[in-house]
Protein backbone atom coordinates (compact mmCIF):
# COMPACT_ATOMS: atom_id res chain seq x y z
CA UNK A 1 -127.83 -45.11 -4.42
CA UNK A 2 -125.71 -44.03 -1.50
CA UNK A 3 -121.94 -43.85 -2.67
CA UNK A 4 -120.58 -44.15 1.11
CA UNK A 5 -122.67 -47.52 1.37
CA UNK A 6 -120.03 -48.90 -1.45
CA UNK A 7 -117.30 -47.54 0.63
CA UNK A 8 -118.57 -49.18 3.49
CA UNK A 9 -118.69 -52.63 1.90
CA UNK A 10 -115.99 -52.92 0.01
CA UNK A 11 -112.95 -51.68 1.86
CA UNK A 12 -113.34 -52.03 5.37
CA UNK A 13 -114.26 -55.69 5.07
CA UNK A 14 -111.55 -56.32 3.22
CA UNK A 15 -108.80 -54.44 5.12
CA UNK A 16 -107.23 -53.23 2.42
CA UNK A 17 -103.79 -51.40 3.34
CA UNK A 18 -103.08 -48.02 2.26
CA UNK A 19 -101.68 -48.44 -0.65
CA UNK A 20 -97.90 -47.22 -1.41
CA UNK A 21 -98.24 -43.26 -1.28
CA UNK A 22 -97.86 -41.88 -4.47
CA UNK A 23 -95.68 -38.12 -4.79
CA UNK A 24 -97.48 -35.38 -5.53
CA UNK A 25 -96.08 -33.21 -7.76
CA UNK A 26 -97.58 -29.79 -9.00
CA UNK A 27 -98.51 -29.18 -13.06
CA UNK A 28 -96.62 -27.06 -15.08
CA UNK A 29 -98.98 -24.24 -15.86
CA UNK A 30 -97.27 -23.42 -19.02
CA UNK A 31 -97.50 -26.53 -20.54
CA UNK A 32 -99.05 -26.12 -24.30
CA UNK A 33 -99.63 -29.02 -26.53
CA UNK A 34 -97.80 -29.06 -29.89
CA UNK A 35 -100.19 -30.17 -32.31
CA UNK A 36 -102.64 -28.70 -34.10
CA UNK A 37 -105.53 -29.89 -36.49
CA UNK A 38 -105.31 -27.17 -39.83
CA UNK A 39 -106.21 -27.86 -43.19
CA UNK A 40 -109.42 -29.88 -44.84
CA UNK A 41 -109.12 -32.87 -43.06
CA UNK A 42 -109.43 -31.12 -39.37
CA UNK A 43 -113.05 -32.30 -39.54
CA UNK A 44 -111.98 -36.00 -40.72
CA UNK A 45 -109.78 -36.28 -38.17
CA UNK A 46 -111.98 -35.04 -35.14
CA UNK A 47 -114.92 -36.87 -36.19
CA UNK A 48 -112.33 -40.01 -36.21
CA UNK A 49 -111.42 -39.03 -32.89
CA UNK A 50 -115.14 -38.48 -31.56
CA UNK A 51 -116.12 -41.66 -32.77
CA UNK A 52 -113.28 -43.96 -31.41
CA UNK A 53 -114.16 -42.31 -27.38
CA UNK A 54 -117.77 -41.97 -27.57
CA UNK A 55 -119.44 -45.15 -25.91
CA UNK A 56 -123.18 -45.31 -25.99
CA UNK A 57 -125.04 -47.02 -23.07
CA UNK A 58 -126.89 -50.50 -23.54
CA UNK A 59 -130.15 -49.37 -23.15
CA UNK A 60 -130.71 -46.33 -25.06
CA UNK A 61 -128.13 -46.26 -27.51
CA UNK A 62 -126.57 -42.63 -26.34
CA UNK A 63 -124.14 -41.18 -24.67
CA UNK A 64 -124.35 -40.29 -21.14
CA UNK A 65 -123.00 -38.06 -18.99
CA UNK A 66 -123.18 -35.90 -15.56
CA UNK A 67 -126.64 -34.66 -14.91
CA UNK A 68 -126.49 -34.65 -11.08
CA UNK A 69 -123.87 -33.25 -9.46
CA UNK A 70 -120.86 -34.63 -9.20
CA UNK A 71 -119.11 -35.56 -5.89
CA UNK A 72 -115.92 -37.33 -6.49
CA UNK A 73 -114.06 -39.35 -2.90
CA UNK A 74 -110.66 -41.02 -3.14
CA UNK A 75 -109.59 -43.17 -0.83
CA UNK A 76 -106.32 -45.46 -0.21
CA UNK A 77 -103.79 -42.55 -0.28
CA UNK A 78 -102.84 -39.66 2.30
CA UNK A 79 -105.14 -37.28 2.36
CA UNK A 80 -103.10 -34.35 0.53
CA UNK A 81 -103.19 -36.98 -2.56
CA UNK A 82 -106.84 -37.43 -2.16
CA UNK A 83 -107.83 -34.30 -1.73
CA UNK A 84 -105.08 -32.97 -4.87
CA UNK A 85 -107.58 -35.80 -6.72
CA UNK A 86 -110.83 -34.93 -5.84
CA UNK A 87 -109.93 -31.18 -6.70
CA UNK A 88 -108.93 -32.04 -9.77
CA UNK A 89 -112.15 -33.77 -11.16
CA UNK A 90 -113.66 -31.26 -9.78
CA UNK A 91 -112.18 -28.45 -11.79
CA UNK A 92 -111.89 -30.20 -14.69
CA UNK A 93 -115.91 -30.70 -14.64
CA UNK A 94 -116.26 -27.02 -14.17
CA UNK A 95 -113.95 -26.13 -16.76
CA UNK A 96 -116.32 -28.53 -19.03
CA UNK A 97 -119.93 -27.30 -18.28
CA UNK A 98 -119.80 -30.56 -16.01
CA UNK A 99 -122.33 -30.23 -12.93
CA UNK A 100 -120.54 -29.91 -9.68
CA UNK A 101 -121.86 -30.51 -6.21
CA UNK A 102 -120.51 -27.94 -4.27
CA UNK A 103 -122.12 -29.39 -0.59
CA UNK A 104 -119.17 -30.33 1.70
CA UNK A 105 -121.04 -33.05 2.94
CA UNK A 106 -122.69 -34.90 -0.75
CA UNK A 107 -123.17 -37.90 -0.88
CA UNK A 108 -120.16 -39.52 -3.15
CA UNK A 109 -121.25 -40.51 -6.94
CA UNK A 110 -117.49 -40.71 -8.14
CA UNK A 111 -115.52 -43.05 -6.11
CA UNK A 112 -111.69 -43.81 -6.58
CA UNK A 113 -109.85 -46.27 -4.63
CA UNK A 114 -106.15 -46.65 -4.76
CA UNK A 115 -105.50 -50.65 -4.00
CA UNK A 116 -103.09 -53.10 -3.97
CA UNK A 117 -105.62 -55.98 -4.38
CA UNK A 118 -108.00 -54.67 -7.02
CA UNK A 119 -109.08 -57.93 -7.87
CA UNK A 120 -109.89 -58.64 -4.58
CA UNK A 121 -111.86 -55.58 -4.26
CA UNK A 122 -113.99 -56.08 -7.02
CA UNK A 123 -115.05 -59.77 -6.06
CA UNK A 124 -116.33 -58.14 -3.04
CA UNK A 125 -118.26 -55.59 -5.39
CA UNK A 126 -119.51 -58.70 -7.09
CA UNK A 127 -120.68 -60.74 -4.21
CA UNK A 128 -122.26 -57.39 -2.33
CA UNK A 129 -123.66 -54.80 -4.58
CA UNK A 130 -123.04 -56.15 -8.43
CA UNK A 131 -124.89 -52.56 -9.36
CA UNK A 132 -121.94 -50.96 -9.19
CA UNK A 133 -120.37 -52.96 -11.51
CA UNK A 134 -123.12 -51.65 -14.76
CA UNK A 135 -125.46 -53.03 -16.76
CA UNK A 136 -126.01 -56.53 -16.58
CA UNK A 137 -128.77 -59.35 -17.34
CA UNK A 138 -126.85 -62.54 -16.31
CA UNK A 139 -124.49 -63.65 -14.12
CA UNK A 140 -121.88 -64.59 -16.56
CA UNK A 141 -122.37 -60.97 -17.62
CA UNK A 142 -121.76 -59.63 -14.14
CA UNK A 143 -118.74 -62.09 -13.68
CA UNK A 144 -117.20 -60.99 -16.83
CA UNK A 145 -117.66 -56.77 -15.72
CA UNK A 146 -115.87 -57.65 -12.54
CA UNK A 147 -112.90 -58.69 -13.74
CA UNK A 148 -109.54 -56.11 -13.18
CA UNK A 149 -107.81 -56.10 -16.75
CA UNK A 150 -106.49 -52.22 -16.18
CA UNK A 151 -104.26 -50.56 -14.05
CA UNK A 152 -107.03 -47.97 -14.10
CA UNK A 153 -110.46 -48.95 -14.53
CA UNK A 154 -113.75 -47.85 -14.22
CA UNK A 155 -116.77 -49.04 -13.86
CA UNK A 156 -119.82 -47.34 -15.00
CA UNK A 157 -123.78 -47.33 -13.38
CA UNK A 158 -125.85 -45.43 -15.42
CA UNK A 159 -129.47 -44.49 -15.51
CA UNK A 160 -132.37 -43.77 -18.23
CA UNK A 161 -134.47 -39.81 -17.85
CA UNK A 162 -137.61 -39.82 -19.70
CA UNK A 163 -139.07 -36.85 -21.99
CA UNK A 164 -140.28 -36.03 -18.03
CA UNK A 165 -137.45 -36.12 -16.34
CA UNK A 166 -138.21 -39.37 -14.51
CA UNK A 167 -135.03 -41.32 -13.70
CA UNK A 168 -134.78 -45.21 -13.69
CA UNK A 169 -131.53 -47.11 -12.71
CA UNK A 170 -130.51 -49.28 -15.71
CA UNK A 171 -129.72 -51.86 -13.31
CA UNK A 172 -131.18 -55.07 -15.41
CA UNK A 173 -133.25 -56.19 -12.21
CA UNK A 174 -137.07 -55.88 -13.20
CA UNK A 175 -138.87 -52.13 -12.37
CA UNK A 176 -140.16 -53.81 -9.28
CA UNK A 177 -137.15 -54.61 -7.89
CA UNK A 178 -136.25 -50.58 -8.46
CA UNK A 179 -134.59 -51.18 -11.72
CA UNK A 180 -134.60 -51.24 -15.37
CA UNK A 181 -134.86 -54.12 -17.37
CA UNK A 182 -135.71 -52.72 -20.73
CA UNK A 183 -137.45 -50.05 -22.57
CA UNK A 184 -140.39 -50.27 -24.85
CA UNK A 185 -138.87 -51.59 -28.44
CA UNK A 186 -141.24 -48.40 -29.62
CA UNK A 187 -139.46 -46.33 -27.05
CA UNK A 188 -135.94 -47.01 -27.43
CA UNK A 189 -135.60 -49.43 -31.10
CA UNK A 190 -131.22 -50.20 -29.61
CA UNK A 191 -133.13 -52.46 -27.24
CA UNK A 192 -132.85 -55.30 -29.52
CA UNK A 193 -129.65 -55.35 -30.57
CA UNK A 194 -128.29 -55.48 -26.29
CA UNK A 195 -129.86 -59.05 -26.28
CA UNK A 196 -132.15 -58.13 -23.16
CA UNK A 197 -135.60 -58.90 -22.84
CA UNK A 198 -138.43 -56.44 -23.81
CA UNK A 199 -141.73 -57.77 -22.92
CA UNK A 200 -144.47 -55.31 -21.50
CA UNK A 201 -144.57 -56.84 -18.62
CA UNK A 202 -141.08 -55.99 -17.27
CA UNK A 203 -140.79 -52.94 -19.55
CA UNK A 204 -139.96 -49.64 -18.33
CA UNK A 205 -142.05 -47.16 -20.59
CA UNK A 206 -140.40 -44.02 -20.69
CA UNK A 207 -142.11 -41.37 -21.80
CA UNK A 208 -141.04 -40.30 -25.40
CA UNK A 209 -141.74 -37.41 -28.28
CA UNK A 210 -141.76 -40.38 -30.64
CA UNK A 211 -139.25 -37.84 -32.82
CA UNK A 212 -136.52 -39.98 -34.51
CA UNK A 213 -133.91 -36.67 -34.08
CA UNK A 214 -134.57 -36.58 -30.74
CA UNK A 215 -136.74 -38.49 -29.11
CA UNK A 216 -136.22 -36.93 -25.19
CA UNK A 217 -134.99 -40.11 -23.92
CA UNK A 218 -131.64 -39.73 -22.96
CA UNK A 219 -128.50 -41.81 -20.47
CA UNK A 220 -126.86 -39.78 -17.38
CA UNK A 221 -124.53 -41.47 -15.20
CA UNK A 222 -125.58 -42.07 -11.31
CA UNK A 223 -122.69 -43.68 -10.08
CA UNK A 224 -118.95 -44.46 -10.90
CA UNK A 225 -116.07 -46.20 -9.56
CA UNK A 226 -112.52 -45.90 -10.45
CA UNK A 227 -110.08 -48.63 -9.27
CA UNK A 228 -106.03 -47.70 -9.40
CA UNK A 229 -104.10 -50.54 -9.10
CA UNK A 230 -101.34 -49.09 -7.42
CA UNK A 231 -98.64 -51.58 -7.65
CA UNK A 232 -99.26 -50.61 -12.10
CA UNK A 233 -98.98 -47.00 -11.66
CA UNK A 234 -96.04 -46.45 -9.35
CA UNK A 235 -93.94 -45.01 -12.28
CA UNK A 236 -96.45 -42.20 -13.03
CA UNK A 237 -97.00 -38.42 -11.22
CA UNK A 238 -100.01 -37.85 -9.56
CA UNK A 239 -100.81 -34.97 -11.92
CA UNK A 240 -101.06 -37.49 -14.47
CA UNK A 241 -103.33 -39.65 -12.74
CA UNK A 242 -105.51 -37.42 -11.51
CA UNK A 243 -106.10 -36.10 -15.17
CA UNK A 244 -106.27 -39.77 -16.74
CA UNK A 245 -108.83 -40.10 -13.74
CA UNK A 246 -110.95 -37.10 -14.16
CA UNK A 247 -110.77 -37.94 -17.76
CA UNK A 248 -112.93 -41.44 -16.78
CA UNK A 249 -114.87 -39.65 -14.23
CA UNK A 250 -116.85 -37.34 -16.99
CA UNK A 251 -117.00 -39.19 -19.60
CA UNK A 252 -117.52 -42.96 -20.52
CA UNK A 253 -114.92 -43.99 -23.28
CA UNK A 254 -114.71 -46.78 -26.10
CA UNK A 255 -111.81 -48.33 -25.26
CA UNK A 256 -108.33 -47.25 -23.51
CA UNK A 257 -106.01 -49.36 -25.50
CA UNK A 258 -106.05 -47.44 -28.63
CA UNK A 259 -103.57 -45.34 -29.22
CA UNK A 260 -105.07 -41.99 -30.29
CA UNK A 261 -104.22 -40.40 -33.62
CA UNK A 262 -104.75 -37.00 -31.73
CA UNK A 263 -102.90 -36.59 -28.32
CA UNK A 264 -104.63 -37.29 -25.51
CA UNK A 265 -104.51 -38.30 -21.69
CA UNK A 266 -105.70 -42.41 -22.80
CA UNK A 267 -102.34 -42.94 -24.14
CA UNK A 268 -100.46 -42.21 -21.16
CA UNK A 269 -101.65 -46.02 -20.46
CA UNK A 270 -102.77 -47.53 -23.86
CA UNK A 271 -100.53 -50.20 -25.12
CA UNK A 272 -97.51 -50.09 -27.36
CA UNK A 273 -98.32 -45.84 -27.37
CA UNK A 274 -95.19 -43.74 -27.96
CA UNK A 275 -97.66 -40.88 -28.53
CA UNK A 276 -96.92 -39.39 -25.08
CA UNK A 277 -98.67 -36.58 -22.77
CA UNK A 278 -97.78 -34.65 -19.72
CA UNK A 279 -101.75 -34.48 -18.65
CA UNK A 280 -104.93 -33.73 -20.40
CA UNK A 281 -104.73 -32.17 -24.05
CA UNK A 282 -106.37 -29.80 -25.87
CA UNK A 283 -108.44 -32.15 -27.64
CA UNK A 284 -109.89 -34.04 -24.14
CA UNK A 285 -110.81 -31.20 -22.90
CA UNK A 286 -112.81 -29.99 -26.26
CA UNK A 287 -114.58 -33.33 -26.49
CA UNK A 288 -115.19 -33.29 -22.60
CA UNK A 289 -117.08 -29.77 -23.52
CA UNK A 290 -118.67 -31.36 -26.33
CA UNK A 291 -120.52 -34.00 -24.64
CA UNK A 292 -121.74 -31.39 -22.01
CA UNK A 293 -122.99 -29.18 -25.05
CA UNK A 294 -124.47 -31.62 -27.21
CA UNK A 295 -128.18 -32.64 -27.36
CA UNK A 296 -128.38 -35.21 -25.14
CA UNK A 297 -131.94 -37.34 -26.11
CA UNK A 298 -130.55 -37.35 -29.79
CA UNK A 299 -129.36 -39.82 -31.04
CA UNK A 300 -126.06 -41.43 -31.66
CA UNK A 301 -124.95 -40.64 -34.61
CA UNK A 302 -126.36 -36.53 -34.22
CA UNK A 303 -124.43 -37.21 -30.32
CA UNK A 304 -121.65 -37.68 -32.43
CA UNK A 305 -121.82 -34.66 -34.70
CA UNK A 306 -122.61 -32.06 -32.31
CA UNK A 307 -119.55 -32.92 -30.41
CA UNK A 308 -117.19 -33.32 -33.36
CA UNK A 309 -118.98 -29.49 -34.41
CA UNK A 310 -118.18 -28.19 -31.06
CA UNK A 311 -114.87 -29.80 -30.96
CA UNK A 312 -114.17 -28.23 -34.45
CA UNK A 313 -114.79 -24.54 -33.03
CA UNK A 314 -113.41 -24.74 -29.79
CA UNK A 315 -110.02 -25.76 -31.59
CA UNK A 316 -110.23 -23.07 -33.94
C-alpha cells in the first residue's frame, strides 16, 4: 500500500492550507526524569503500566508493531518542522530496536499531517481509501473510526504474518479482494470475540505451530497516519509533539485519556492530567524497547510479561 497515494488523495483535493507554523525549539539534553520505581511493588506497578498501553489487534489478539521499515513524512508545516519530526521518529525507533528505512526515497508508511480541518480530512479518507482508517467489517464501523475526537490521533492499518512469513492486510474486505476477513477459529481462537465472520470460505488460513505459547502468528503494522489538529496544539513545543508523535508512530496504545500512574509523554494531552512531562520518559522509552524485544506470535498475556520483564531490567 503506497503511502504517497494517501498523500495524494487526501490533501491536495482538499486544499488544505498550511497550517499555522509551529516554533521549533531544541530539547534540553540534560533533562532527567524524577521518578523512580524501587521497592516490591516496582513489578506491580510496571505490569499496571504495561497493561493500561498495550492494545492488541482485532484479529489476532496481539500486539503489533514495526516489522518493515519505517519511513515516517510530515506534511502541513515548513519544512525545518517536518524534517525536525521525521528525524525524531526516526531516532526514537533506532534508539528502540525499531526497524528504520534508511532509503532517501521509501515509500512513506508513517504519515503525519498538520491540519486545520482534520475532520474534513478524514471524511475524505473515508470516502477514498477507508483502509487507512483500520480494521473494519461495516460501514457504521468505518464511520465511527473516522471520526476526529483528538487533537492528535492516529489511525492504525495493520497486517497478519503467518508461521511463514506470509503477510495479509487485515483490511476486513474478503482475501480476494487482497484482504483479510478472518482467520481460521483453529488458527487464531480471538476471532470470535471481534464479532467478524469466520467461515472457510472467506477465511484466511495462516499457517500456524498449533502451540498455545506461541503459536507463530503474529500483528505488524503496514501503515499509519497521524492527524495534528493544529488549531488544539498551538500552546505546545514542537519537541513535545514530535515525541507524543513518535510515541504513536511505534507503538499502538490503549487509550490516551488516562492519566498514567508512571510519567509519560500520553499525559502531556490526557484529560484532567497534572502529571506533567517535558518529552518522552524513562518509562516510554523502556516499554517502546519492550515491545521490540518481546516474542511477538505469543500471546497476549506472555506479550504482556515479556515487556513488563524487560521494562523491569532496563529501569534497574
Amino acid at each position: 500500500m503506497a503511502g504517497f497515494r494517501f498523500l495524494r488523495f487526501a490533501i491536495v483535493p482538499l486544499a488544505i492550507v498550511l497550517a499555522p507554523s509551529l516554533t521549533l525549539a531544541q530539547p534540553d539534553p540534560t533533562r532527567t526524569e524524577n521518578v523512580t520505581v524501587t521497592g516490591t511493588r516496582s513489578r506491580e506497578v510496571i505490569g499496571q503500566f504495561t497493561k493500561s498501553f498495550a492494545t492488541p489487534t482485532v484479529l489476532t489478539g496481539k500486539i503489533a508493531r514495526w516489522e518493515r521499515g519505517v519511513c515516517p513524512v510530515a506534511v502541513g508545516q515548513k519544512p525545518n518542522v517536518t524534517r525536525f519530526i521525521t528525524q525524531r521518529v526516526k531516532y526514537v525507533a533506532i534508539a528502540v530496536g525499531a526497524p528504520v528505512n534508511t532509503d532517501a526515497s521509501c515509500t512513506p508508511n508513517i504519515e503525519v499531517v498538520f491540519t486545520t480541518t482534520p475532520q474534513a480530512l478524514l471524511d475524505n479518507v473515508r470516502k477514498n481509501e477507508a483502509v487507512y482508517l483500520g480494521y473494519a467489517i461495516s460501514s457504521a464501523q468505518l464511520d465511527a473510526l473516522a471520526k476526529v475526537t483528538r487533537p492528535i490521533q492516529a489511525w492504525y492499518t495493520t497486517e497478519t504474518v503467518d508461521l511463514i512469513g506470509k503477510r495479509q492486510l487485515d483490511s476486513g474486505r474478503p482475501p480476494e479482494s487482497g484482504g483479510v476477513t478472518m482467520a481460521s477459529e483453529l488458527v487464531m481462537p480471538s476471532s470470535r470475540a471481534s464479532g467478524a465472520p469466520t467461515t472457510m470460505a472467506n477465511a484466511y488460513r495462516a499457517r500456524s505451530t498449533g502451540n498455545r505459547i506461541d503459536g507463530g502468528i503474529h500483528s505488524g503494522f503496514n501503515h499509519i497516519m497521524i492527524v495534528v489538529d493544529t488549531t488544539k496544539v498551538a500552546d505546545q513545543t514542537v519537541v513535545l509533539l514530535a515525541d507524543y508523535i513518535s510515541m504513536l508512530a511505534l507503538t499502538q496504545l490503549n487509550s490516551l485519556d488516562v492519566c498514567q500512574q508512571l510519567p509519560s509523554i500520553v499525559n502531556l494531552l490526557a484529560a484532567d492530567c497534572s502529571h506533567a512531562v517535558e518529552g518522552l520518559t524513562q518509562f516510554d522509552l523502556a516499554y517502546l524497547q519492550g515491545v521490540y524485544k518481546m516474542g511477538a506470535g505469543k500471546s497476549l498475556a506472555l506479550q504482556r510479561n515479556d515487556i513488563a520483564d524487560a521494562m523491569t531490567d532496563t529501569l534497574k
